[in-house]
C-alpha atoms as a PDB file:
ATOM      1  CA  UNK A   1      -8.961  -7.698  -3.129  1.00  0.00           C
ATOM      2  CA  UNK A   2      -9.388  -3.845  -2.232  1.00  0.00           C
ATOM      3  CA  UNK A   3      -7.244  -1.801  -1.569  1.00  0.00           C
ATOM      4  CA  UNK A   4      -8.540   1.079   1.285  1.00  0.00           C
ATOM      5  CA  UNK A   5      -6.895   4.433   1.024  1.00  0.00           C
ATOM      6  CA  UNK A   6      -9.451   7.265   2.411  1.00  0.00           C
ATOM      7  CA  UNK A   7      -5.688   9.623   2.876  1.00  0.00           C
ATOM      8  CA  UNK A   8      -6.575   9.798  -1.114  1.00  0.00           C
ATOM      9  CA  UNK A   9     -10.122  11.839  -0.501  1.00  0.00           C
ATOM     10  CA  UNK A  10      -7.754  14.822   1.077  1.00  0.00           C
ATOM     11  CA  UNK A  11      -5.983  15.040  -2.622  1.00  0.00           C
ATOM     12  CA  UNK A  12      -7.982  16.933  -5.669  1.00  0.00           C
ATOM     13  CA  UNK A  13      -9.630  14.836  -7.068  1.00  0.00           C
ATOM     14  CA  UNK A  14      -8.029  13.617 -11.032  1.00  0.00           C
ATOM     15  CA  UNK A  15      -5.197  14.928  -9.281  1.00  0.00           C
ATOM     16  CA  UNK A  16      -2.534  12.482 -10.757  1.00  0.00           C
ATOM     17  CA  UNK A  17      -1.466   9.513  -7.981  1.00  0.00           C
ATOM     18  CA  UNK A  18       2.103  10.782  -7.843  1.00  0.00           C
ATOM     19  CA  UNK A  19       0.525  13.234  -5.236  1.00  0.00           C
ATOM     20  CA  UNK A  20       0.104  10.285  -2.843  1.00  0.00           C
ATOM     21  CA  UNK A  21       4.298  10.580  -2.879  1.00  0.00           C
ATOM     22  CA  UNK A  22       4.304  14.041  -1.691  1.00  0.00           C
ATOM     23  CA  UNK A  23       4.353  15.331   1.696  1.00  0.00           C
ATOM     24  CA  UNK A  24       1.187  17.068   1.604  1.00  0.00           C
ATOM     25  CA  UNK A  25      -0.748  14.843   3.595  1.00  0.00           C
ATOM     26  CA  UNK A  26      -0.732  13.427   6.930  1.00  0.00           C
ATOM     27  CA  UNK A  27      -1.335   9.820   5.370  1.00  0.00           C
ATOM     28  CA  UNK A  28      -1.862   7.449   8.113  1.00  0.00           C
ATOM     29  CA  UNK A  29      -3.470  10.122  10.585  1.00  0.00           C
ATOM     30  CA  UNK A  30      -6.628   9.993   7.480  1.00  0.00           C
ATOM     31  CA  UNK A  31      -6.389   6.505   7.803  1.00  0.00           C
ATOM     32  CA  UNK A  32      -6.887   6.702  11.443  1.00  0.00           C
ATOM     33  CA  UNK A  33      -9.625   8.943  12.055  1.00  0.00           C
ATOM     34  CA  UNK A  34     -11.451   7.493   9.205  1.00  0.00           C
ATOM     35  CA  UNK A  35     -11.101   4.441  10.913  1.00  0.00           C
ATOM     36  CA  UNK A  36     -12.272   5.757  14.285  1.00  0.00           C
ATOM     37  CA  UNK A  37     -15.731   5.988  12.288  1.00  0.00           C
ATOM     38  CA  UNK A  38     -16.020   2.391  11.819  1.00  0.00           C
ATOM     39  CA  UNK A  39     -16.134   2.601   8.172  1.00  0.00           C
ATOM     40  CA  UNK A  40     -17.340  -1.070   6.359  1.00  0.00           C
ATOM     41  CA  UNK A  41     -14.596  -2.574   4.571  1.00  0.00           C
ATOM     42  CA  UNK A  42     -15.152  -5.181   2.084  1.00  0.00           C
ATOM     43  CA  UNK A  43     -13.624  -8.660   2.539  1.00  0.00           C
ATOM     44  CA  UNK A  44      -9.651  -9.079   1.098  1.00  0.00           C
ATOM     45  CA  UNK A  45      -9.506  -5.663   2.382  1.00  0.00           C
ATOM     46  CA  UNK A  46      -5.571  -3.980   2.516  1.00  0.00           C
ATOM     47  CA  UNK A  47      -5.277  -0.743   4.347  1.00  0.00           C
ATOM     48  CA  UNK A  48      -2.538   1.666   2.610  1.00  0.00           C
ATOM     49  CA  UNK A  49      -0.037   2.718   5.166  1.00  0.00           C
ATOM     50  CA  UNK A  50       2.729   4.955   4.862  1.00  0.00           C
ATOM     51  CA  UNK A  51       5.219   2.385   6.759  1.00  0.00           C
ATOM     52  CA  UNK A  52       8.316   4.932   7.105  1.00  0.00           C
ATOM     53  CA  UNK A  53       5.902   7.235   9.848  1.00  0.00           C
ATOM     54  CA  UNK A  54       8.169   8.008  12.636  1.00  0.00           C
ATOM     55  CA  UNK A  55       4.955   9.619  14.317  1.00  0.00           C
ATOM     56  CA  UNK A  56       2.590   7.343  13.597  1.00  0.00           C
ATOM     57  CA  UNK A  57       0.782   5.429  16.656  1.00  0.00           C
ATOM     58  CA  UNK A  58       1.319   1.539  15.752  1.00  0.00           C
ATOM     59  CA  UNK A  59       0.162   0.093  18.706  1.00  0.00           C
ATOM     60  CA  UNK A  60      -3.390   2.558  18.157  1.00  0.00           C
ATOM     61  CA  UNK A  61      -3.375   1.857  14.427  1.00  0.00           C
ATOM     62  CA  UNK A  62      -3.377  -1.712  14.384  1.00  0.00           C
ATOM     63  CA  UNK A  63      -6.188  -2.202  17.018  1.00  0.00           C
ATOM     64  CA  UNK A  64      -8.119   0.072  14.913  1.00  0.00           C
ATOM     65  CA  UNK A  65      -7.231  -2.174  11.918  1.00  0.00           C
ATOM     66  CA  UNK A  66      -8.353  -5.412  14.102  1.00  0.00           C
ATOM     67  CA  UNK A  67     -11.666  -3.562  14.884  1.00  0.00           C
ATOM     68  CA  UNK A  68     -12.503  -2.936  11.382  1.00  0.00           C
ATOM     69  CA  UNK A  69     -11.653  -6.535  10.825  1.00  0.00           C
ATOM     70  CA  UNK A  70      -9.289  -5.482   8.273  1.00  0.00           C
ATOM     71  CA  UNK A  71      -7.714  -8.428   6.004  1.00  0.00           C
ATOM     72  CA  UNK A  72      -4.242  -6.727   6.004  1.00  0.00           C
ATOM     73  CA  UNK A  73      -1.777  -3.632   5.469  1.00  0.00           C
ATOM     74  CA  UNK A  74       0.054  -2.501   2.346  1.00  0.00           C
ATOM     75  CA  UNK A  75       2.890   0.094   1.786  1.00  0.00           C
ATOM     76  CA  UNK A  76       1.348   2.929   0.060  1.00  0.00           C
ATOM     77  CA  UNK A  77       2.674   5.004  -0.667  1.00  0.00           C
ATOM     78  CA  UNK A  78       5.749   2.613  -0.729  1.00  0.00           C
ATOM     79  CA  UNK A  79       8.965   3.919   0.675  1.00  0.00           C
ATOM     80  CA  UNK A  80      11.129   3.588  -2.570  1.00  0.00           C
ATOM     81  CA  UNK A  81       8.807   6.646  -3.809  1.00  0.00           C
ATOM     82  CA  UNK A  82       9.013   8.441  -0.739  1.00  0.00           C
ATOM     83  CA  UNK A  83      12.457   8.223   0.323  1.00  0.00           C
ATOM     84  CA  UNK A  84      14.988   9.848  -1.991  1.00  0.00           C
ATOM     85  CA  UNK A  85      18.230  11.402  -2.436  1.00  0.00           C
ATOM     86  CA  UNK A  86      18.560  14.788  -3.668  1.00  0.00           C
ATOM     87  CA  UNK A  87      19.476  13.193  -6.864  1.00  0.00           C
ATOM     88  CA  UNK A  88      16.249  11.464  -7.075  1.00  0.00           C
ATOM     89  CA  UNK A  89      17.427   7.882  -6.176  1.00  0.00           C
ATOM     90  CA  UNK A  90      15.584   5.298  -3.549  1.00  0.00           C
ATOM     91  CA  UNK A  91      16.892   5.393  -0.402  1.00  0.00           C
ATOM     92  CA  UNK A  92      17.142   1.537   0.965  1.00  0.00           C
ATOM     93  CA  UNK A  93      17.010   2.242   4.386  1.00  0.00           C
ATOM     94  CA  UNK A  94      13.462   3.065   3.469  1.00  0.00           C
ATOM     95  CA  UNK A  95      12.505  -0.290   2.846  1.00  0.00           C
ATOM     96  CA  UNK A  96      14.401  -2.047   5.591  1.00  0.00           C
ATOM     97  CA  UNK A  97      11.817  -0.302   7.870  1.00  0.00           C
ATOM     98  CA  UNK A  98       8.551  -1.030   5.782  1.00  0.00           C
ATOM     99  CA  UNK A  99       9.944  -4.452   5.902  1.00  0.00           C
ATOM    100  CA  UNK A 100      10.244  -4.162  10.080  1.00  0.00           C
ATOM    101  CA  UNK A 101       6.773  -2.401  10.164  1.00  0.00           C
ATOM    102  CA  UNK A 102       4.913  -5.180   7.886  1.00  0.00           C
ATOM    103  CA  UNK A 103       6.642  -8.071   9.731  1.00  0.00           C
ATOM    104  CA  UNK A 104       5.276  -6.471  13.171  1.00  0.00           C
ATOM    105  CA  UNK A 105       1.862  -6.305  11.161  1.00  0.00           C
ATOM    106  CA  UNK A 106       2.174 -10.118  10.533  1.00  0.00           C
ATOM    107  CA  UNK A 107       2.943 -10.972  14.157  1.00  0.00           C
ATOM    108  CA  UNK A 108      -0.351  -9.259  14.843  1.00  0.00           C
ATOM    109  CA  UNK A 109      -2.281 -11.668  12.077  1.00  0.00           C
ATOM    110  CA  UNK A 110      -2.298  -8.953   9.318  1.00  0.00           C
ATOM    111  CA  UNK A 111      -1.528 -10.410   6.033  1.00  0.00           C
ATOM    112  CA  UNK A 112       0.552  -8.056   3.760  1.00  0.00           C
ATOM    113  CA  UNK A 113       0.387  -6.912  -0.284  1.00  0.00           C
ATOM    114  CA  UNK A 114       3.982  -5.307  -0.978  1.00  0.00           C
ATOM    115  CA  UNK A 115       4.029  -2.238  -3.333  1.00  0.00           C
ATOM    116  CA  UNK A 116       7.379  -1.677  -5.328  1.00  0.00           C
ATOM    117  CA  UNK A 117       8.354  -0.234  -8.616  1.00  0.00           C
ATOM    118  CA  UNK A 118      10.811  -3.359  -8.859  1.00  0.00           C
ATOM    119  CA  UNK A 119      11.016  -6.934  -9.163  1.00  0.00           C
ATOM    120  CA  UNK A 120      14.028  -6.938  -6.678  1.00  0.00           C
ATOM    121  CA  UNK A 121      12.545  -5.261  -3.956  1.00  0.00           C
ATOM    122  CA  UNK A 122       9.712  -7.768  -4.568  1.00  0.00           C
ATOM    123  CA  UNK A 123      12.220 -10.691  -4.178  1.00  0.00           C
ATOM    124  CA  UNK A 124      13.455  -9.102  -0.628  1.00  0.00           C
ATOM    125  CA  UNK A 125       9.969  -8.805   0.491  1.00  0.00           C
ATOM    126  CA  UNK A 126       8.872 -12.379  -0.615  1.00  0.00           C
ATOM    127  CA  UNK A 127      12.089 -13.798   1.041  1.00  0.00           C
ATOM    128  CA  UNK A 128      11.052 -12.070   4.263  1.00  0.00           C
ATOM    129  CA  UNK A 129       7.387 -11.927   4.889  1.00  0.00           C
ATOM    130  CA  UNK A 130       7.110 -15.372   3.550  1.00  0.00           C
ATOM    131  CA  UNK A 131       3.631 -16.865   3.917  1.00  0.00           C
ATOM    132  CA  UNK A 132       2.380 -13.407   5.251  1.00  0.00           C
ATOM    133  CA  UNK A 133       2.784 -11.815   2.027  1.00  0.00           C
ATOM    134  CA  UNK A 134      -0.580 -12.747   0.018  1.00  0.00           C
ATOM    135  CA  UNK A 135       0.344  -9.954  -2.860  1.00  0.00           C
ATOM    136  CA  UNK A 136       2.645  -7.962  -4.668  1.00  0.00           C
ATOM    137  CA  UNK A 137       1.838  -4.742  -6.686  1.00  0.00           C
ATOM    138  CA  UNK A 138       4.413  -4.031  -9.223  1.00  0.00           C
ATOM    139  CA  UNK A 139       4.109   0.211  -9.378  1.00  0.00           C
ATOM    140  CA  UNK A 140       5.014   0.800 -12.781  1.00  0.00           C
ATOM    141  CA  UNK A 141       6.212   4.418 -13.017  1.00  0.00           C
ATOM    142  CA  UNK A 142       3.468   5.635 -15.799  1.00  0.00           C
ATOM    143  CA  UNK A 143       0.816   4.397 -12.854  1.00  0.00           C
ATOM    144  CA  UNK A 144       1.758   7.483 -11.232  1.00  0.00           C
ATOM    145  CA  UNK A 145       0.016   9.453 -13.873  1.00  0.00           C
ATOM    146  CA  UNK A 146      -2.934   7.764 -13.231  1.00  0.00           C
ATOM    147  CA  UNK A 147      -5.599  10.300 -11.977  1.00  0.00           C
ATOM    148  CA  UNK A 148      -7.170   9.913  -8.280  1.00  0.00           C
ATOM    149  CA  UNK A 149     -10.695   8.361  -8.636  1.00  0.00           C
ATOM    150  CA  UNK A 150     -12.578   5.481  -9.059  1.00  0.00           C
ATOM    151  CA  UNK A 151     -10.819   4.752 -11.883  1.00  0.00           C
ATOM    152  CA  UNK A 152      -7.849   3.053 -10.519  1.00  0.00           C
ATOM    153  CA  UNK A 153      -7.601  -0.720 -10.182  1.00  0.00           C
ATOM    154  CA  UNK A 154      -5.797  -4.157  -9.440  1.00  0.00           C
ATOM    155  CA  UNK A 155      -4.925  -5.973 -12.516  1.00  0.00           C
ATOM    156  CA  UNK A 156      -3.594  -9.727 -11.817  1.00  0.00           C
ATOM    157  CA  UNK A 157      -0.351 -10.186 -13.368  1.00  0.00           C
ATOM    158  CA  UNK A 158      -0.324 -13.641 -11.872  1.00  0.00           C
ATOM    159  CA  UNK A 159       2.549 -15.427 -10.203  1.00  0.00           C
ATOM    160  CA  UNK A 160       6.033 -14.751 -11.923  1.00  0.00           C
ATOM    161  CA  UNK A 161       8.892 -16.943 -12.597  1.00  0.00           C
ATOM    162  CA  UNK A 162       9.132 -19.828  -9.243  1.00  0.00           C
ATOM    163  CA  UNK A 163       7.508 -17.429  -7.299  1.00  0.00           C
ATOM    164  CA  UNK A 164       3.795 -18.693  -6.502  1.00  0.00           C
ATOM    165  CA  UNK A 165       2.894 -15.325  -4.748  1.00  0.00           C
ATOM    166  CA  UNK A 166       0.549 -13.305  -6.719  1.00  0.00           C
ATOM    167  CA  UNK A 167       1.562 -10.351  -8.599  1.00  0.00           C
ATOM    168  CA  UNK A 168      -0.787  -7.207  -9.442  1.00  0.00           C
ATOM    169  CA  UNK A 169      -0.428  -3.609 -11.243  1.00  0.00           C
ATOM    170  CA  UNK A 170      -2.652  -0.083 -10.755  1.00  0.00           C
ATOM    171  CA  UNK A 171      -4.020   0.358 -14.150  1.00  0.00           C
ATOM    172  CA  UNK A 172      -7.039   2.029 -15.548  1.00  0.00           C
ATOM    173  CA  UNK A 173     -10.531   0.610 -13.951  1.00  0.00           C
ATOM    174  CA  UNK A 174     -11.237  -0.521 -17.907  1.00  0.00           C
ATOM    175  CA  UNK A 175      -8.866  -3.157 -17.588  1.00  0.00           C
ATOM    176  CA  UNK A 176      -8.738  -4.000 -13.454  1.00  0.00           C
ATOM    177  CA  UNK A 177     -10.681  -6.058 -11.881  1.00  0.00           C
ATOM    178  CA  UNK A 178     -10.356  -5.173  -8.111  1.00  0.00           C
ATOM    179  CA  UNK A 179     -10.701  -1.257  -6.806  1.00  0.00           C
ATOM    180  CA  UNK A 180      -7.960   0.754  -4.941  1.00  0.00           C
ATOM    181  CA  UNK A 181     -10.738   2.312  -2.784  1.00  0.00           C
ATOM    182  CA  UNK A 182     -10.848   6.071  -2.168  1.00  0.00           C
ATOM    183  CA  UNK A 183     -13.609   5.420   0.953  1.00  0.00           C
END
């Protein structure tokens, strides 16, 4: 399972991933003009989507996704990172519309790996996407130090408590096993 993010190639590079939080990149307009090029994804392959976008193109976005025979979408940067008060807390409102966004995904055959920073959130998104969610990525906090390179990875974490979906974390390429691509 990959993870495609080219929005992180406009960031320094060892830059730490909290960058990918701030507003200092048009996220999903990389994704879209790198996908205009008909890059080749590998197979399992997630394209990271900033899902709160009010100016994003959908409709464009996910033929471009079809074309590239993308696997499916993922919220990342996810909202709950994005989205804050001026006190620093989540906004939920946030999620309600990544939720919206990755069920429209779904209806178009996308399958769907939720990022959040809690098992709650994970919960909400299992009880809604239902078979359409193959993944969730718990984004522990100290991830976010994590520098931008290939040195970031999916680490299984397996399926937790009766949940059967499958659970990852970002972690140092020494211990994962599956890229979170900068390409």
């Amino acid at each position: 399972m990959t993870i495609y993010a080219p929005s992180l190639r406009a960031l320094p590079q060892n830059a730490m991933l909290v960058m990918a939080t701030l507003p200092v990149i048009d996220w999903n307009d990389c994704l879209l003009r790198d996908l205009q090029a008909g890059p080749k994804v590998p197979p399992s392959c997630y394209a990271a989507i900033v899902m709160i976008d009010p100016f994003a193109c959908w409709e464009d976005l996910g033929d471009l996704l079809e074309d590239a025979r993308m696997t499916g979408v993922t919220n990342f940067p996810p909202a709950s990172m994005i989205e804050r008060t001026p006190a620093g807390v989540p906004l939920d409102r946030g999620q309600e519309l990544e939720l919206r966004r990755m069920e429209w995904f779904a209806s178009r055959g996308f399958k769907v790996l939720f990022v959040a920073a809690d098992e709650a959130k994970m919960t909400a998104a299992e009880q809604r996407l239902g078979s359409q969610l193959d993944g969730s990525v718990y984004l522990r906090p100290e991830a976010l130090a994590l520098p931008i390179g290939s040195d970031i990875g999916l680490v299984s974490l397996g399926s937790h408590g009766s949940s059967s979906v499958p659970k990852f974390s970002l972690e140092q390429a020494a211990k994962a096993k599956q890229p979170l691509r900068r390409a």
